[in-house]
Protein backbone atom coordinates (compact mmCIF):
# COMPACT_ATOMS: atom_id res chain seq x y z
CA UNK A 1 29.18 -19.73 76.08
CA UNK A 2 32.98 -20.88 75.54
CA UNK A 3 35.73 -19.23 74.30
CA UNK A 4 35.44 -18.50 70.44
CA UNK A 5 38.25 -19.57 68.20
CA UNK A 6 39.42 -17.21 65.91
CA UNK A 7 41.13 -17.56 62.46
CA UNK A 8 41.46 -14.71 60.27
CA UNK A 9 44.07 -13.10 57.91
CA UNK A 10 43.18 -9.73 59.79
CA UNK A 11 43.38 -9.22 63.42
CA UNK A 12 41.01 -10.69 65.29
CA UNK A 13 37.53 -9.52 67.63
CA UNK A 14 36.65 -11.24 70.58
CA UNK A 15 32.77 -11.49 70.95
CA UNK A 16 37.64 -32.68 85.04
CA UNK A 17 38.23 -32.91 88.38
CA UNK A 18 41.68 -34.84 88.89
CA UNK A 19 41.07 -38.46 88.86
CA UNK A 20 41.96 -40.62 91.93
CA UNK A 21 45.42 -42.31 92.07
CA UNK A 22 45.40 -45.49 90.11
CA UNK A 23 47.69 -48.48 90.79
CA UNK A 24 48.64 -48.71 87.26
CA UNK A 25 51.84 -46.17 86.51
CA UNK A 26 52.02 -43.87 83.26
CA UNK A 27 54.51 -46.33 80.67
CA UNK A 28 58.22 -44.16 81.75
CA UNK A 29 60.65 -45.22 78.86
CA UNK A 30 63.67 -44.31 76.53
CA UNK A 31 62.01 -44.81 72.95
CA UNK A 32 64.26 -47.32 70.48
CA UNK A 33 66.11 -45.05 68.02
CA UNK A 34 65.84 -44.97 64.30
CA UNK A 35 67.02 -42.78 61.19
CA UNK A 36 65.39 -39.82 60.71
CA UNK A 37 63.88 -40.51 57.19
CA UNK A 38 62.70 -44.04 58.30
CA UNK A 39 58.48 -44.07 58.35
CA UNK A 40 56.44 -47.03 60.62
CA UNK A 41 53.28 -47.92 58.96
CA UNK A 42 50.50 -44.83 58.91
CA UNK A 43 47.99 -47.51 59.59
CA UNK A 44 49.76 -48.65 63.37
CA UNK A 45 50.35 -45.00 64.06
CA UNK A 46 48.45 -44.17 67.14
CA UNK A 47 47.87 -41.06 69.78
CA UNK A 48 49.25 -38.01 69.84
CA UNK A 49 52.76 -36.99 70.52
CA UNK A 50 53.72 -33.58 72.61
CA UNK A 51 56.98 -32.41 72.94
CA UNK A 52 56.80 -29.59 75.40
CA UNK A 53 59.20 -27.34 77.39
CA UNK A 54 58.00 -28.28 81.14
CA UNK A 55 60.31 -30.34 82.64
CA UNK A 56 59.84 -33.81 84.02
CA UNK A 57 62.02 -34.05 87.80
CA UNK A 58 63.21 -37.49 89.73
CA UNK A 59 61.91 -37.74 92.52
CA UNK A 60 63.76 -38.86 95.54
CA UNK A 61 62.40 -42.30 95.68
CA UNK A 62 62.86 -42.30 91.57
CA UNK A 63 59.30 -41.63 90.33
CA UNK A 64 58.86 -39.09 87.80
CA UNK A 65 57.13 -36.14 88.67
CA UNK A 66 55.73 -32.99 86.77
CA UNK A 67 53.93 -29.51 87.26
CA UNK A 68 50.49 -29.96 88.74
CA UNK A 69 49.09 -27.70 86.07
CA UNK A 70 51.18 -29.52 83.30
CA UNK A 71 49.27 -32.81 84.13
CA UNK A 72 46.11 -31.58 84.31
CA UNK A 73 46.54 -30.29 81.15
CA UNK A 74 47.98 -34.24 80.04
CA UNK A 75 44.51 -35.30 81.86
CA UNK A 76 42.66 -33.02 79.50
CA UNK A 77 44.24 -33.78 76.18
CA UNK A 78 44.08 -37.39 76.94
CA UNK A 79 40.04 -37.18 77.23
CA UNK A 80 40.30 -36.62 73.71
CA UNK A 81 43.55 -38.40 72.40
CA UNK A 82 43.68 -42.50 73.73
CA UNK A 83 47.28 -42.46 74.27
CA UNK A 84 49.46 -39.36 74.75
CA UNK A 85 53.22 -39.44 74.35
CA UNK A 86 55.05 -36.84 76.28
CA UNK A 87 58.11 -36.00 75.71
CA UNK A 88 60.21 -33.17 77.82
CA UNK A 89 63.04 -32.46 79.70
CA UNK A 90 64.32 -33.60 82.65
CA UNK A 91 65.35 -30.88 85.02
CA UNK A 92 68.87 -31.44 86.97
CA UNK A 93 67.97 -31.47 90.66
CA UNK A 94 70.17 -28.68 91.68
CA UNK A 95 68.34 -26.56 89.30
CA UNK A 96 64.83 -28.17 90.54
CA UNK A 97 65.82 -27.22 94.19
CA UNK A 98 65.59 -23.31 93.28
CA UNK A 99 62.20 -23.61 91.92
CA UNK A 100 60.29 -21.66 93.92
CA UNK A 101 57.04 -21.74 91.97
CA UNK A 102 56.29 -25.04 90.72
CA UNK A 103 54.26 -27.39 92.14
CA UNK A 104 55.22 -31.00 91.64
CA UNK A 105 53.03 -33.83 91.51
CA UNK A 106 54.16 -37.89 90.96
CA UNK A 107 52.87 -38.95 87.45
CA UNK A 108 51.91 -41.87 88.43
CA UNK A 109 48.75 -40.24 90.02
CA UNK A 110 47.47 -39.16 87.10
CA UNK A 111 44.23 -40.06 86.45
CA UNK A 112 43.95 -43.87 83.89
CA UNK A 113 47.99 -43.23 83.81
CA UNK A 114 48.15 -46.04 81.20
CA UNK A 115 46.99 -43.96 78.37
CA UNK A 116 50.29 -42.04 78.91
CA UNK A 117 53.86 -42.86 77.42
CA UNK A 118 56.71 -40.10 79.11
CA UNK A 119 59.98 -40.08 77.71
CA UNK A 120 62.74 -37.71 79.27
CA UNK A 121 64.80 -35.60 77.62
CA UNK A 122 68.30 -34.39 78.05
CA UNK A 123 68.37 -30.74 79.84
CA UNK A 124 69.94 -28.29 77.33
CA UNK A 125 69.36 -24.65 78.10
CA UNK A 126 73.02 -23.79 76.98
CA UNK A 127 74.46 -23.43 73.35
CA UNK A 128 77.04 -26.35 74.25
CA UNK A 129 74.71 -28.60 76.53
CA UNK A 130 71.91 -28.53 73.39
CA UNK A 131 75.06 -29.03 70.65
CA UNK A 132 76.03 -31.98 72.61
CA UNK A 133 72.83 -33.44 72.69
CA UNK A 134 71.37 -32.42 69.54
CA UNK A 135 71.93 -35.72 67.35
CA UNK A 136 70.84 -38.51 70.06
CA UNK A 137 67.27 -36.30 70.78
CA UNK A 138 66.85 -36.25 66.90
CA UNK A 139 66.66 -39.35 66.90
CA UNK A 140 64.54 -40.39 69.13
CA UNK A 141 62.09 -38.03 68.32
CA UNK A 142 62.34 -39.38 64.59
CA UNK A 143 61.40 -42.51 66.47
CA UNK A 144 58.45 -41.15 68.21
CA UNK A 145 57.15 -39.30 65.28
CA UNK A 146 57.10 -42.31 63.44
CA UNK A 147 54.77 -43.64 65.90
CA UNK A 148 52.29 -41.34 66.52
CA UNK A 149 49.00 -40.27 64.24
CA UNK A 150 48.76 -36.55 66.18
CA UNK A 151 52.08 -34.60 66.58
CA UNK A 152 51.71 -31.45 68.87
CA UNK A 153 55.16 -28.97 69.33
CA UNK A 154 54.60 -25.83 72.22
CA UNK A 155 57.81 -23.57 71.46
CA UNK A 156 59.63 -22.86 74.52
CA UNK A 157 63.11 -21.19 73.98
CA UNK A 158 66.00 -21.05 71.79
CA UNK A 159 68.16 -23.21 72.93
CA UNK A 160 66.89 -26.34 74.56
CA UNK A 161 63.79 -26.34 72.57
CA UNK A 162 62.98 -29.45 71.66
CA UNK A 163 59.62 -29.00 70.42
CA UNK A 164 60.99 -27.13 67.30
CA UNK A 165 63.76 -29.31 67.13
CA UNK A 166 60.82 -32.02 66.80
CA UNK A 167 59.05 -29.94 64.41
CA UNK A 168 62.14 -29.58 61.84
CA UNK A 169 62.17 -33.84 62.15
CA UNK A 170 58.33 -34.07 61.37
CA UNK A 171 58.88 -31.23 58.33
CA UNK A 172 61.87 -33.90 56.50
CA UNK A 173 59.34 -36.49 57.09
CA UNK A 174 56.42 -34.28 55.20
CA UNK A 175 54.02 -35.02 58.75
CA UNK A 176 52.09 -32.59 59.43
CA UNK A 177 51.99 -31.11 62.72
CA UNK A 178 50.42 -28.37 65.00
CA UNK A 179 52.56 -25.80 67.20
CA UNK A 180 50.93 -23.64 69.89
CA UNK A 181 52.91 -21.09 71.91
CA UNK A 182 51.69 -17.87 74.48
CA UNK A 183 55.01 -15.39 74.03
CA UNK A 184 56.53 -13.76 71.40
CA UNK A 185 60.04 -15.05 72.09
CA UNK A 186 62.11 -12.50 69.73
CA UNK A 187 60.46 -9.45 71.23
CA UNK A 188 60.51 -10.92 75.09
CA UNK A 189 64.81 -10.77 75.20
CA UNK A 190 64.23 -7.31 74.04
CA UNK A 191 61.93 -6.23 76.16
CA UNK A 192 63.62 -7.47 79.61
CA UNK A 193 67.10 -6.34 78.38
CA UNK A 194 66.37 -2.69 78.07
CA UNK A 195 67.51 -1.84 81.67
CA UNK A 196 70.99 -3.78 81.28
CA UNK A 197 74.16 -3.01 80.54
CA UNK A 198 75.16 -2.86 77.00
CA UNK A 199 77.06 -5.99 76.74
CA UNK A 200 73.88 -7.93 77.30
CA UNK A 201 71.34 -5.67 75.11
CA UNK A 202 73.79 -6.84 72.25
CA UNK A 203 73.17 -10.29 73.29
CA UNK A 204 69.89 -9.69 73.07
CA UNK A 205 69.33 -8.42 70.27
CA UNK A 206 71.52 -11.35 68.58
CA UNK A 207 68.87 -13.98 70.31
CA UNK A 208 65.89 -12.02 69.05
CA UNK A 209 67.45 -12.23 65.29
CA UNK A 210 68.41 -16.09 65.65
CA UNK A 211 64.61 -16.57 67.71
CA UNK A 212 63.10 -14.52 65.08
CA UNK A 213 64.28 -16.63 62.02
CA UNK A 214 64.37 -20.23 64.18
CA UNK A 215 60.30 -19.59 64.72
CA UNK A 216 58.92 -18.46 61.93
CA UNK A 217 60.32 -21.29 59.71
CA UNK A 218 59.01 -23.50 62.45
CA UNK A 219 55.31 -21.78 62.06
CA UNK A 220 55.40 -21.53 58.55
CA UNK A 221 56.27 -25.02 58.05
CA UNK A 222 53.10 -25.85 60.44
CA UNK A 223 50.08 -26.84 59.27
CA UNK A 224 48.26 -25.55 62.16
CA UNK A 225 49.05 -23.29 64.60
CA UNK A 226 47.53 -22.93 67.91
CA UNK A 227 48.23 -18.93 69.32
CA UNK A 228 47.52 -18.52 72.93
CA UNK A 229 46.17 -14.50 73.27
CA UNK A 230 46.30 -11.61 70.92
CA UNK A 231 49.71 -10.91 71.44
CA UNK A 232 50.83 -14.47 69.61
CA UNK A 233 48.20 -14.02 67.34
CA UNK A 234 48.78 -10.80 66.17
CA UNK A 235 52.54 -11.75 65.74
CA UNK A 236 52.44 -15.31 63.78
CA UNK A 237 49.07 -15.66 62.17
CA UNK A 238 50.19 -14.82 58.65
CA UNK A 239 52.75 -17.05 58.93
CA UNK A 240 50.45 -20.21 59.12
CA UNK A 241 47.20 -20.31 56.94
CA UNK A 242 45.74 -22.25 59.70
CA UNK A 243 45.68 -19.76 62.85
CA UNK A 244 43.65 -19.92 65.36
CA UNK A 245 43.43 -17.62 68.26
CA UNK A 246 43.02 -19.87 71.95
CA UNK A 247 43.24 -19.43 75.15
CA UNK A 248 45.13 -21.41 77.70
CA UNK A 249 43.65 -22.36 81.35
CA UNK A 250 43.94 -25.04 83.65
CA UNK A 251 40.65 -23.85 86.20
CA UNK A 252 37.51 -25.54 86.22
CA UNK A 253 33.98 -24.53 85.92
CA UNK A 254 32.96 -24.83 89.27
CA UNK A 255 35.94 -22.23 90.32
CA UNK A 256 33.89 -19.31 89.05
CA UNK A 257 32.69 -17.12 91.51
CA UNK A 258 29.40 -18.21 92.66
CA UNK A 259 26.77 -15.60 92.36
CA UNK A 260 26.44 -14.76 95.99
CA UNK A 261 29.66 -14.09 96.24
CA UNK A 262 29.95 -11.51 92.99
CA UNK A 263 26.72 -9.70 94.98
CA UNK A 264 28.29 -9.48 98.41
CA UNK A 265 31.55 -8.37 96.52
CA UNK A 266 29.95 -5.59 94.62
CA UNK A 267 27.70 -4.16 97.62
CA UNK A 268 31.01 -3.68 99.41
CA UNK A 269 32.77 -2.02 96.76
CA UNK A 270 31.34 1.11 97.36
CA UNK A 271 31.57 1.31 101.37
CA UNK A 272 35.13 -0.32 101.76
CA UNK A 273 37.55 2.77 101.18
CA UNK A 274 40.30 0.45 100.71
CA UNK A 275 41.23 -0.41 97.33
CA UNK A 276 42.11 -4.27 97.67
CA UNK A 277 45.11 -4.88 94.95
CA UNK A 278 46.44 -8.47 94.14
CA UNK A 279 48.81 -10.21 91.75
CA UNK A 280 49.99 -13.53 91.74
CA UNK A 281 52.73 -14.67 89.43
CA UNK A 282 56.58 -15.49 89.09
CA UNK A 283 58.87 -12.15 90.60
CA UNK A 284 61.00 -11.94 87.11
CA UNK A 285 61.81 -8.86 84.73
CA UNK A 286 59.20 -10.24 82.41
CA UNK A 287 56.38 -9.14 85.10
CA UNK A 288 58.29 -6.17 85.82
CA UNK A 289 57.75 -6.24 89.71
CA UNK A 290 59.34 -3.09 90.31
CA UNK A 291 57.44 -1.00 87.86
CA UNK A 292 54.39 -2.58 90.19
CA UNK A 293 55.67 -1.72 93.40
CA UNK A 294 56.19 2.05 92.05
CA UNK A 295 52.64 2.43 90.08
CA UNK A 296 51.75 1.27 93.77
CA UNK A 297 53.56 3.83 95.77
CA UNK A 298 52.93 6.71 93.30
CA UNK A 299 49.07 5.71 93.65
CA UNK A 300 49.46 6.29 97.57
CA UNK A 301 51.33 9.13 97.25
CA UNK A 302 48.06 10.47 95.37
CA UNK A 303 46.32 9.64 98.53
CA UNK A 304 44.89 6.36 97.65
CA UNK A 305 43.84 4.00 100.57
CA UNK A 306 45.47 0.58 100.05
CA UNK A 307 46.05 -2.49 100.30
CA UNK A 308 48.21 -5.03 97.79
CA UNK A 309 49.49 -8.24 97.86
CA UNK A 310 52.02 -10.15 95.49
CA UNK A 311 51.17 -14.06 95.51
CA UNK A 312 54.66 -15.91 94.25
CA UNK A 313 57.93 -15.63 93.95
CA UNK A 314 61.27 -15.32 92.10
CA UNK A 315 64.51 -13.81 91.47
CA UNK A 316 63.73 -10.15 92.03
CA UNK A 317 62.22 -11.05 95.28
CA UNK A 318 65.16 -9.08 97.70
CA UNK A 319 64.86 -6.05 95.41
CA UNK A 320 61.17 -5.17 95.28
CA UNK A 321 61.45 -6.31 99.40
CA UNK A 322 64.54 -3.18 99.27
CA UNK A 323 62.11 -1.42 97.37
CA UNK A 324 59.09 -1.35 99.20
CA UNK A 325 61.03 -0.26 102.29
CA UNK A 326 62.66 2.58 100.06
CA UNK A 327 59.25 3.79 98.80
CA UNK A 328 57.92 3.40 103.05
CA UNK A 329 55.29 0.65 101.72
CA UNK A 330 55.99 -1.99 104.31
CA UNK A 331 52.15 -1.32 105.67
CA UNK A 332 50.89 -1.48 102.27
CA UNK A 333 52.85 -3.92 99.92
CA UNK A 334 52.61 -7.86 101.56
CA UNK A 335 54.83 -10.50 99.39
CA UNK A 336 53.00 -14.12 100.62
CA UNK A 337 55.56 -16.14 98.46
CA UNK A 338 54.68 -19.19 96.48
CA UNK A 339 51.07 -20.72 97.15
CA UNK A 340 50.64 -24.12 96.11
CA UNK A 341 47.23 -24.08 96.59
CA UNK A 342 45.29 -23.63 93.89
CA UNK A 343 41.84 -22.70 95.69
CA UNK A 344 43.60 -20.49 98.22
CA UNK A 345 45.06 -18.52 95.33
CA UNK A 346 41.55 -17.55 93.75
CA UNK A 347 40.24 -16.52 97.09
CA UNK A 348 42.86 -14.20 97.16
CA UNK A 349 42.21 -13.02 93.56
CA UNK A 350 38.27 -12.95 94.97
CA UNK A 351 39.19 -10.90 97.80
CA UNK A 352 40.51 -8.00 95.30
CA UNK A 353 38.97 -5.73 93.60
CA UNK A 354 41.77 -5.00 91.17
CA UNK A 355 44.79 -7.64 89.44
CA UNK A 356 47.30 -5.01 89.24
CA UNK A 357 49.30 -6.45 86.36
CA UNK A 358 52.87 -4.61 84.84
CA UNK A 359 53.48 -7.00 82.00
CA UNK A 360 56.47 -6.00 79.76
CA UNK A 361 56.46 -8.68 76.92
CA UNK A 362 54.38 -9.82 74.42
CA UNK A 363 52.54 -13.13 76.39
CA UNK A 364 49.62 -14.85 77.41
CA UNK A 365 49.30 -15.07 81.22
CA UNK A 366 46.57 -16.87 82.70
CA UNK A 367 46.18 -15.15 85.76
CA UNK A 368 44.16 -12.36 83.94
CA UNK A 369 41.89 -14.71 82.40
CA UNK A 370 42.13 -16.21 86.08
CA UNK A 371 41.00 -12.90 87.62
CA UNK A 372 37.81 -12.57 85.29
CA UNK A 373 36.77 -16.13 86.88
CA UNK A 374 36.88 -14.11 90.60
CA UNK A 375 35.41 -11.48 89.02
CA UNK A 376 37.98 -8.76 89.58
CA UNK A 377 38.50 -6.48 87.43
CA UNK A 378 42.11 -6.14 85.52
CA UNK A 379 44.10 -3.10 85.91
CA UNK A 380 48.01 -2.71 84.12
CA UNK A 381 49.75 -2.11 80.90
CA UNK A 382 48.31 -1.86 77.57
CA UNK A 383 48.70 -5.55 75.16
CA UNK A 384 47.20 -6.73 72.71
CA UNK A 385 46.21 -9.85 74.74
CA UNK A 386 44.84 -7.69 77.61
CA UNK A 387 43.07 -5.45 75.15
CA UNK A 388 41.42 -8.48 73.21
CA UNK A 389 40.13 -10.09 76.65
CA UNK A 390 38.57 -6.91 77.73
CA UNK A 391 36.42 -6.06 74.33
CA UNK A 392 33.66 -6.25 76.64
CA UNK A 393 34.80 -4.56 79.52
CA UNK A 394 36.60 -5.21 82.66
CA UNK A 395 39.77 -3.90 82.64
CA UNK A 396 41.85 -0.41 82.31
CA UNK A 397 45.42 0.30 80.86
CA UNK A 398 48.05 2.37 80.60
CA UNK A 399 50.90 2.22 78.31
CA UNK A 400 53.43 -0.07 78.93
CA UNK A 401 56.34 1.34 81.63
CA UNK A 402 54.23 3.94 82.53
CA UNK A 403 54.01 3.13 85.96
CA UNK A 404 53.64 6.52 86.85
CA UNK A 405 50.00 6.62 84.97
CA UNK A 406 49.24 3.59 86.43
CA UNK A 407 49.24 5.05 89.87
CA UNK A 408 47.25 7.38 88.50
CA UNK A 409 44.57 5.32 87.24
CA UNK A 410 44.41 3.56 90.56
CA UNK A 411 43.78 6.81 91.64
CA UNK A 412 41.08 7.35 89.34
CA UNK A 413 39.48 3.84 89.89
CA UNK A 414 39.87 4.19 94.01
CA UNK A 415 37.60 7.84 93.80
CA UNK A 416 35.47 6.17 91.21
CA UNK A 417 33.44 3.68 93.05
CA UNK A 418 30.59 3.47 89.98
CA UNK A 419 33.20 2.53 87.83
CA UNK A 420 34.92 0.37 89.42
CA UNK A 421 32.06 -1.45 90.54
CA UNK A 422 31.39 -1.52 86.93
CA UNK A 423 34.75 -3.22 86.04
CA UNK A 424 34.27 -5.87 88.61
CA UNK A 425 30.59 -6.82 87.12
CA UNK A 426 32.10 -7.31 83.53
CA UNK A 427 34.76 -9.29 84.42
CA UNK A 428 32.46 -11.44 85.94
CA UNK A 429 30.65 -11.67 83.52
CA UNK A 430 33.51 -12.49 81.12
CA UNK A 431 35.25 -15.09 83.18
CA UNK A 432 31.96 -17.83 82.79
CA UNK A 433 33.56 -18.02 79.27
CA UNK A 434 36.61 -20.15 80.07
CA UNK A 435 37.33 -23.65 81.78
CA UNK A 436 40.05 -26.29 81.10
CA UNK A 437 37.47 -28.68 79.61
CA UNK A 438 36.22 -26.24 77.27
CA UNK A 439 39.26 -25.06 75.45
CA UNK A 440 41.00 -28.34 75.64
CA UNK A 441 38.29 -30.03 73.89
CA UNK A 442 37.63 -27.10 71.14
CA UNK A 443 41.66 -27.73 70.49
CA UNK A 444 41.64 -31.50 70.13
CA UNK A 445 38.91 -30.80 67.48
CA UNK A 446 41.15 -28.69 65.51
CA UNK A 447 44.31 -31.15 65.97
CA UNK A 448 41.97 -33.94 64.55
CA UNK A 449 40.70 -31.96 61.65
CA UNK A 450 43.93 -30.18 60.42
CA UNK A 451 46.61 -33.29 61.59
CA UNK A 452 44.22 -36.18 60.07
């Protein structure tokens, strides 16, 4: 069974290994301009065009690189699509340097790197940087749209986006196109400006109007639109008469727990008295870190025996580090850092028992959907994304901020052994339901049948 997609006007129910290197290098060009209401002829139009919001980076030696996960995800599309345009950013090395969580990887190694055409973009994550860059990029995206039968636009920000900036070019040229996104943008700047000073909660709220208004014409001008998780969904499928609920997820089929495993995994369950906790993503307000760290010391001030560990990295790393000692969690709490390696990262979601998740904003993260494929069960805050994956079972929530009833639950779930052996078996069970080849290929069949 693969992942179901949904399209409704109600809310909806839920019921290739990396090629080797190739001496041939992905085409790496500026496109030729043109006006914005010139048209090439539909009959040479060819491949599909995404503009997306992962950067491109130079690499010392000049060759273009990009997230690992980004082109497998270029890999997958381009089993379905003969030639795949890419156009996105290019990140300004000082900027790249204080990435702590990407993993790079030279384009040119992707796998039959002729089918792809990448085309950097100016960087312009500022009101004045995207205002001075606004008229060239219009253009060549005119160029590019002109050129290409599919057109594909992930929204990615208000300011530097140039997928909708793409989309507003395809809309004067009456192409149809496709957006896909996994966050509600206008209610994510609220969300992680709640604990700031007032100065920048008016900002916010400013950037949720103007993100607000931006998007929805975007989505409503769409002709299909591609809504990673229940959150999106529930938030933009009116706005597009073709909405379909996906998911997004870059492991492969052969990373689901094998069988043996699950077994050995359960039958310990009940004799280990530690509770094994694990999360791995980016240490920003969106994940709320220190809401995690608390729901974790509140739990062991219950009594709880255990053990947690935060896989990644990021800009609140010092004060959850401050806080843990605070909280006397040091023997507890471990932060690894970034792991660049994929495999050792779903061991360590295989060693747990519980993702311990304290999501604040309306998105899409894969690592729950990541933690069904270990088969460990998900524990955090209440979503409509988290809530739609678990129709079946395998998770427990609290509402959002409540850290304090998270600890709680853990509690619960630690004392609990039936039921938390219980969690662990249906997200097991869940997690055979998703792999990169399966909803990459169920989404090329909806880009060909809306977008043709």
């Amino acid at each position: 069974m693969t992942p179901q997609f949904i399209k409704s006007s109600s809310p909806p129910t839920q019921d290739q290994a990396i090629g080797s290197p190739n001496q041939l290098a992905p085409v790496f060009l500026e496109p030729s301009t043109s006006g914005i209401n010139s048209n090439s002829n539909t009959a040479s139009r060819q491949g599909m065009l995404i503009v997306v919001p992962v950067s491109f980076r130079k690499g010392a030696s000049g060759e273009l690189l990009f997230e690992a996960q980004a082109c497998n995800g270029l890999e997958c599309w381009a089993n379905s699509f003969e030639k795949v345009v890419v156009a996105a950013p290019l990140l300004p090395e000082a900027i790249a340097l204080q990435q702590k969580n990407i993993t790079w990887r030279d384009t040119a190694t992707l796998f039959k790197p002729e089918r792809f055409e990448l085309v950097p973009l100016p960087w312009a994550c500022s009101p004045r940087l995207f205002a001075t860059h606004y008229f060239s990029v219009r253009q060549q995206l005119a160029a590019l749209i002109d050129r290409c039968q599919y057109l594909q636009f992930p929204l990615g920000g208000l300011f530097g986006d140039w997928g909708a900036l793409a989309a507003q070019v395809a809309y004067q040229k009456g192409r149809p196109y496709a957006i896909h996104t996994d966050l509600v943008e206008e209610q994510k700047v609220l969300q992680v400006s709640q604990d700031q000073n007032w100065f920048n909660r008016l900002k916010a709220v400013a950037r949720s109007v103007l993100s607000k208004s931006y998007y929805h014409r975007v989505i409503r001008r769409s002709t299909l639109a591609l809504l990673h998780g229940s959150d999106c969904y529930t938030a933009y499928h009116s706005l597009c008469q073709n909405s379909f609920l996906v998911h997004d997820i870059h492991t492969k089929p052969q990373d689901v727990i094998p069988q043996t495993m699950l077994q050995e995994k359960l039958k310990a369950v009940a004799g280990d008295r530690t509770l094994r906790i694990c999360y791995t993503g980016r240490m920003v307000d969106m994940k709320a870190p220190l809401q995690w760290v608390r729901a974790i010391g509140e739990a062991r001030r219950l009594g709880v025996e255990l053990q947690a560990t935060w896989v990644g990295d990021g800009e609140l790393r010092q004060e959850m580090q401050q806080l843990i000692e605070e909280l006397g969690l040091k023997d507890c709490i471990e932060l690894t850092g970034y792991e660049s390696d994929r495999q050792k990262v779903l061991q360590q979601l295989r060693d747990a028992h519980i993702l311990l998740f304290t999501h604040i904003t309306p998105e899409s993260p894969r690592c729950l959907i990541e933690a069904f494929i270990s088969g460990t069960a998900i524990v955090g805050y209440s979503s409509h994304y988290a809530e739609d994956l678990t129709r079946q079972g395998g998770g427990a929530f609290v509402p959002t901020h409540c850290w304090n009833q998270l600890g709680q639950l853990l509690q619960e779930l630690w004392q609990d052994r039936c039921r938390l052996t219980q969690l662990i078996q249906q997200a097991a069970d869940q997690g055979h339901h998703f792999n990169d080849e399966a909803v990459f290929l169920e989404r090329s069949q909806l880009i060909k049948q809306y977008l043709t």
